[in-house]
Protein backbone atom coordinates (compact mmCIF):
# COMPACT_ATOMS: atom_id res chain seq x y z
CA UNK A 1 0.00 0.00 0.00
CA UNK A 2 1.40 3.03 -1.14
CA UNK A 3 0.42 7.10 0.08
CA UNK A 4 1.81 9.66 -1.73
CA UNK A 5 2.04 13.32 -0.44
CA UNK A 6 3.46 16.50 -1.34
CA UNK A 7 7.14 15.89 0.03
CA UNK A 8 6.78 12.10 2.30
CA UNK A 9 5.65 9.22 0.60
CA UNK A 10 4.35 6.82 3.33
CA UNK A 11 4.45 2.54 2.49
CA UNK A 12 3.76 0.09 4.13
CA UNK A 13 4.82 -4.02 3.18
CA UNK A 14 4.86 -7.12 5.59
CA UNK A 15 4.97 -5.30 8.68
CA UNK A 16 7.72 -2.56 7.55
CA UNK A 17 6.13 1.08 6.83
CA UNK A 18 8.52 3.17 4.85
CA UNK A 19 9.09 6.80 5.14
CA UNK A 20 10.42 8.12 1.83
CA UNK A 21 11.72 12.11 1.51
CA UNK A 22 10.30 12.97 -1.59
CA UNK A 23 12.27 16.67 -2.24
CA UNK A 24 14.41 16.42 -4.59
CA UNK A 25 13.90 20.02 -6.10
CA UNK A 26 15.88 21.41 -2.42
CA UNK A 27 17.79 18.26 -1.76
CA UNK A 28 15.67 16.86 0.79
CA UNK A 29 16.05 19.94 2.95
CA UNK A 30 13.92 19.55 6.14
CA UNK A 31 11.19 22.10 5.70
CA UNK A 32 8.87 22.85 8.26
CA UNK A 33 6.56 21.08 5.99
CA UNK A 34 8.83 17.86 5.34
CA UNK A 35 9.07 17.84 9.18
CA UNK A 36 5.94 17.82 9.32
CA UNK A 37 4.96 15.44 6.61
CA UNK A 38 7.68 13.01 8.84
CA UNK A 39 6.07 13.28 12.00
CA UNK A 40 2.63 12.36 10.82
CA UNK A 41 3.97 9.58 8.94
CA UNK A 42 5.56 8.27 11.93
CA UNK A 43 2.66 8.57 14.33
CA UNK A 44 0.95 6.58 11.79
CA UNK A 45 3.12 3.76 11.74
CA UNK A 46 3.16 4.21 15.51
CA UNK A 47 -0.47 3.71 15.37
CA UNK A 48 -0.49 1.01 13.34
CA UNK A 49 -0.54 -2.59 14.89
CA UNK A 50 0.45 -4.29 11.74
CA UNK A 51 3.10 -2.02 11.45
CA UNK A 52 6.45 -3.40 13.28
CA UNK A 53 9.64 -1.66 12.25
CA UNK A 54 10.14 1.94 10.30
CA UNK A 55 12.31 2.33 7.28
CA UNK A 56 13.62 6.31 6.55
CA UNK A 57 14.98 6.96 3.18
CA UNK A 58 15.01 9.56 0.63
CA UNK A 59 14.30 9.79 -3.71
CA UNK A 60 17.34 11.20 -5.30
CA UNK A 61 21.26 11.49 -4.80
CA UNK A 62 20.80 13.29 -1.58
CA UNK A 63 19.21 12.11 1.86
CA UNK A 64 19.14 14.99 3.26
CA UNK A 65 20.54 18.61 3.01
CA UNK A 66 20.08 19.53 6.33
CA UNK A 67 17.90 22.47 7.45
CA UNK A 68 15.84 24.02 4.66
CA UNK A 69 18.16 27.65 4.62
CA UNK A 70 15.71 29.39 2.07
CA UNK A 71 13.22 29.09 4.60
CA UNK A 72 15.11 29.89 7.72
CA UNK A 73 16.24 33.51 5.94
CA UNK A 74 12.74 34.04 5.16
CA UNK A 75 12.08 33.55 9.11
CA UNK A 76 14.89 34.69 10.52
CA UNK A 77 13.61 38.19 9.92
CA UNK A 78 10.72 37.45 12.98
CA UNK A 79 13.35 35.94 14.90
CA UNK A 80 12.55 32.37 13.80
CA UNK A 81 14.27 28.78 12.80
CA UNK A 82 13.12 25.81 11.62
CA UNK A 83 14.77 24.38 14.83
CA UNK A 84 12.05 23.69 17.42
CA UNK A 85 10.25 21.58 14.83
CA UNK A 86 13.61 19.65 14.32
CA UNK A 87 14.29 18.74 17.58
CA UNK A 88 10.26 17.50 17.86
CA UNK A 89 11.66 14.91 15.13
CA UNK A 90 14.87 14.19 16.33
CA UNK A 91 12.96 12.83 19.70
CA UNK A 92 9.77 11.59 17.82
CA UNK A 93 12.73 9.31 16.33
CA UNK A 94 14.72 8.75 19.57
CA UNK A 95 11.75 7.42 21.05
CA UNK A 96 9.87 6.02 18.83
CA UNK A 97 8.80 2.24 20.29
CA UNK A 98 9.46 0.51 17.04
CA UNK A 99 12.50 0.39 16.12
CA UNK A 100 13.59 2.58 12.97
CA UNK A 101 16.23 2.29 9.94
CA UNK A 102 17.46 4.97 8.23
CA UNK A 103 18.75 3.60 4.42
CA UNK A 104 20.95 5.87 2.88
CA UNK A 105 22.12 5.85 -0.57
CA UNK A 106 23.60 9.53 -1.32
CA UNK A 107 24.66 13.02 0.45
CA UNK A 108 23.51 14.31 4.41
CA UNK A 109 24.84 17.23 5.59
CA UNK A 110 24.01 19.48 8.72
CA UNK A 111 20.77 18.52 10.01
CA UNK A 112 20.08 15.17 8.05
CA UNK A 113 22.97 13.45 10.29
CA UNK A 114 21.13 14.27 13.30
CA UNK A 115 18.06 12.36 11.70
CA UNK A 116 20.45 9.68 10.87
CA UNK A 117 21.68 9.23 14.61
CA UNK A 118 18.09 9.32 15.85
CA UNK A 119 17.38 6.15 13.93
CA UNK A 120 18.16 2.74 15.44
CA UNK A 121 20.09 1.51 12.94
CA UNK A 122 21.44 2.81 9.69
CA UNK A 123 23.21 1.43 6.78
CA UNK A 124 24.86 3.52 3.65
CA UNK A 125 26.37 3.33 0.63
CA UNK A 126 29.96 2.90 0.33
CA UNK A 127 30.01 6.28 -2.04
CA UNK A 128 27.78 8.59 0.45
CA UNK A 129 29.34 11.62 1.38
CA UNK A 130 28.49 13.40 5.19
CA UNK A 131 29.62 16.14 6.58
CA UNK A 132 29.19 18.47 9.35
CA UNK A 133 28.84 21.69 7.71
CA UNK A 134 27.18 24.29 10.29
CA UNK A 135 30.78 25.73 11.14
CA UNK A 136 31.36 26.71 7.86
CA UNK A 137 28.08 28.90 7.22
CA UNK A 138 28.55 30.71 10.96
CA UNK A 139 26.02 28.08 12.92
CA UNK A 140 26.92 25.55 15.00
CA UNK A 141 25.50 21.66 15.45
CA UNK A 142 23.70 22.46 18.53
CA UNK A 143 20.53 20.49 18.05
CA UNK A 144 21.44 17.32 16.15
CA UNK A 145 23.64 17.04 19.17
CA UNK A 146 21.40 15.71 20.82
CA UNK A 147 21.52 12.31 19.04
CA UNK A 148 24.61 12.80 16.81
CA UNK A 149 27.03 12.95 20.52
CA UNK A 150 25.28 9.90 21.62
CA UNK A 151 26.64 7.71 18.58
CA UNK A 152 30.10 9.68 17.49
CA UNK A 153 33.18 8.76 19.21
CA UNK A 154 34.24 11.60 21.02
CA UNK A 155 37.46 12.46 18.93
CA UNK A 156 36.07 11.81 15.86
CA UNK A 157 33.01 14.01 16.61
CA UNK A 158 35.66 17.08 17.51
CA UNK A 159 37.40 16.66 14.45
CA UNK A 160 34.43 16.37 12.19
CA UNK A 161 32.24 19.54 14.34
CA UNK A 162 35.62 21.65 14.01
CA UNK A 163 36.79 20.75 10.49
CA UNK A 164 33.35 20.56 8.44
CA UNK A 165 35.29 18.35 6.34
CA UNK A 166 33.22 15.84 4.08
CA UNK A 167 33.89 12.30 4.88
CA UNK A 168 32.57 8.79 3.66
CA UNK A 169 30.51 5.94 4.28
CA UNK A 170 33.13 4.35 5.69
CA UNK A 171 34.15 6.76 8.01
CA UNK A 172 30.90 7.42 8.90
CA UNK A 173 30.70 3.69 10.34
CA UNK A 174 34.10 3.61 12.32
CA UNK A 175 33.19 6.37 13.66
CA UNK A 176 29.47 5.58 15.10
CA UNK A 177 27.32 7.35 12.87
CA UNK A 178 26.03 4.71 10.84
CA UNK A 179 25.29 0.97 11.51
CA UNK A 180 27.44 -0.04 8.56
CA UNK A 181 28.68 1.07 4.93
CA UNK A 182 28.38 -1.43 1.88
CA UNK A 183 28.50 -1.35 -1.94
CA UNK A 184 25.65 0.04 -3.64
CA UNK A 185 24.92 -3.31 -4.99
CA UNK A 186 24.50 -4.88 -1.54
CA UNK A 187 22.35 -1.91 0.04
CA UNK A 188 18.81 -3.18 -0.55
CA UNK A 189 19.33 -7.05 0.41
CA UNK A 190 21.14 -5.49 3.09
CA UNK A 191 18.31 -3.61 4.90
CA UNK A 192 15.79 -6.64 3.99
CA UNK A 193 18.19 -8.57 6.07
CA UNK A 194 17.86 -5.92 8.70
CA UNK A 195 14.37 -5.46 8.75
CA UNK A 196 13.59 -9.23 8.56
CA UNK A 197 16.22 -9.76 11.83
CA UNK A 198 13.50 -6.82 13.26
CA UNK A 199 10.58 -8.86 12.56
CA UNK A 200 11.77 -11.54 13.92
CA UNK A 201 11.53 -9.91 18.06
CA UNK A 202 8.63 -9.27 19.84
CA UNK A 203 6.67 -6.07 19.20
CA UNK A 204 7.00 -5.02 23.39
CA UNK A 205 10.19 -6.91 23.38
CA UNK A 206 11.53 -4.48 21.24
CA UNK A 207 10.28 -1.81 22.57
CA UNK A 208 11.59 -2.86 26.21
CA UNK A 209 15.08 -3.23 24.17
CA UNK A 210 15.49 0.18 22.86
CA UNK A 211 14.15 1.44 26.59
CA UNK A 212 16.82 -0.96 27.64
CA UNK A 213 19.61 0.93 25.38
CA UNK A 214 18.31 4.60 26.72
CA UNK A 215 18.77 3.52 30.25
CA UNK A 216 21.08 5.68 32.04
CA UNK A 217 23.51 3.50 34.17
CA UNK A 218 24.09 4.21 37.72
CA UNK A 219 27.14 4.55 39.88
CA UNK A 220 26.48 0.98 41.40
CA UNK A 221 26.61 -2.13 39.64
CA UNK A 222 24.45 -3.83 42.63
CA UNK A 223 21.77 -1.33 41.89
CA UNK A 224 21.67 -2.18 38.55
CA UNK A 225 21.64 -5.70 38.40
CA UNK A 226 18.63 -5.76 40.95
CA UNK A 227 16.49 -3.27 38.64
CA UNK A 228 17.94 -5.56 35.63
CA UNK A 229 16.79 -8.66 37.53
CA UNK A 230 13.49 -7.51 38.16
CA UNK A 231 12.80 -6.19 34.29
CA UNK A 232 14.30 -9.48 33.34
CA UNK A 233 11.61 -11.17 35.06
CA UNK A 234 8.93 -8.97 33.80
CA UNK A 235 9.69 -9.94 30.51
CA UNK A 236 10.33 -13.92 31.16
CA UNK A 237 6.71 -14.19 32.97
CA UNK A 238 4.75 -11.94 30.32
CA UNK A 239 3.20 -13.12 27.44
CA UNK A 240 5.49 -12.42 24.56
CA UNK A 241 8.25 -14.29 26.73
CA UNK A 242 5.59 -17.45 27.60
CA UNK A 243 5.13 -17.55 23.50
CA UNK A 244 8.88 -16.83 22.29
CA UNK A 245 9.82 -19.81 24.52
CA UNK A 246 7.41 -22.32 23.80
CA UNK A 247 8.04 -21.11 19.96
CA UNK A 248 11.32 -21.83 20.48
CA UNK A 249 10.70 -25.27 22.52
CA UNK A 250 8.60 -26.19 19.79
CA UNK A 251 10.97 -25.46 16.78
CA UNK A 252 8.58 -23.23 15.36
CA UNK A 253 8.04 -19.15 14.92
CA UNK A 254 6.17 -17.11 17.52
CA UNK A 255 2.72 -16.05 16.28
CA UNK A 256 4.40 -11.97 16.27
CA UNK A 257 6.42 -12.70 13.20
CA UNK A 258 4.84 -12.12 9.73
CA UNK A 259 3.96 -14.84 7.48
CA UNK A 260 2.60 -12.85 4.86
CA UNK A 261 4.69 -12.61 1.54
């Protein structure tokens, strides 16, 4: 099933709903209304039972261009920026409860990285290009730091803030940004191999996973292994645990993973 609007084209296959940016006349620069057009797709796939794991990609030889700069000069004469509505989908992303995949397969500067390191996982091309511009128009990173600091490595993060140098897929996975870099040839079998490992977990097991990798740690290990112990046990006696062990006593798939072609 395929919706298209004006600048996000929303689809949804076998449990995955994709989120397409569909801009290619400003390089999939993040609008107020692409931002928009994001968010709603993503509550929708939030809303949506059949709907199990979120796919972000883009149309074109750019993913994203960063903050839409034609609009923020047109604001910036009442003292506004497209920021505030950035940061709502930089945490919309963060927090989603299904887990999301960002599949890039060209440029992301500025703004689009911080997308990028909101996702759960995210694979690239060998050939796409990234780079931390902001220094190098007078602005600095401040927003997408709030996911992009969480991934980088801290070095590599200086470097890349300080320099605005452009750097590649490669790079961009040593360093943290992305999940992993392959061939163009091998991007598309690759995230079908992603998102069928994804479909393969339990819809609140998930969620309790990416909760899990949020979870601040404290200064005592023996306070965290007793919370640990007692979430582990929540899980074990609930119902998804009950069925993913008898599935798996039973040598067959839990009733949460798609059969559907």
């Amino acid at each position: 099933m395929t919706d298209r609007s004006r600048l996000v084209r929303y689809e949804t296959r076998r449990g995955v709903a994709t989120l397409t940016f569909d801009s290619p006349h400003n390089r999939n620069a993040l609008s107020t209304p692409l931002m928009d057009e994001a968010l709603a797709g993503l509550e929708r796939a939030l809303s949506d039972p059949t709907v199990r794991a979120v796919v972000l990609t883009h149309t074109g030889s750019v993913f994203c261009s960063g903050i839409d700069l034609a609009e923020t000069e047109a604001a910036r004469a009442a003292g506004q920026v497209p920021a505030v509505r950035l940061g709502d989908l930089l945490v919309a992303l963060w927090e989603s409860p299904k887990p999301v995949v960002a599949r890039i397969a060209g440029a992301a500067r500025g703004g689009g990285l911080g997308v990028i390191a909101a996702c759960d996982i995210a694979v690239c091309t060998e050939q796409a290009t990234f780079a931390f511009s902001e220094v190098r128009l007078g602005v600095i990173p401040a927003v997408i730091s709030a996911t992009v600091l969480r991934r980088l490595a801290p070095r590599a993060a200086a470097e890349l803030y300080l320099t605005g140098d452009v750097f590649d897929g490669a790079t961009a996975a040593r360093i943290g940004l992305v999940t992993c870099a392959v061939p163009d040839s091998e991007l598309e079998t690759t995230l079908t191999r992603l998102t069928d490992s994804l479909l393969r977990g339990a819809p609140e097991a998930l969620a309790g996973a990416k909760q899990l990798l949020q979870r601040p740690l404290s200064a005592s290990v023996q306070d965290d292994v007793a919370a640990l112990t007692a979430l582990s046990a929540r899980y074990f006696l609930s119902e998804e645990g009950r069925e993913g062990i008898a599935a798996f006593r039973e040598k067959r798939l839990p009733r949460w993973v798609p059969t559907d072609p």
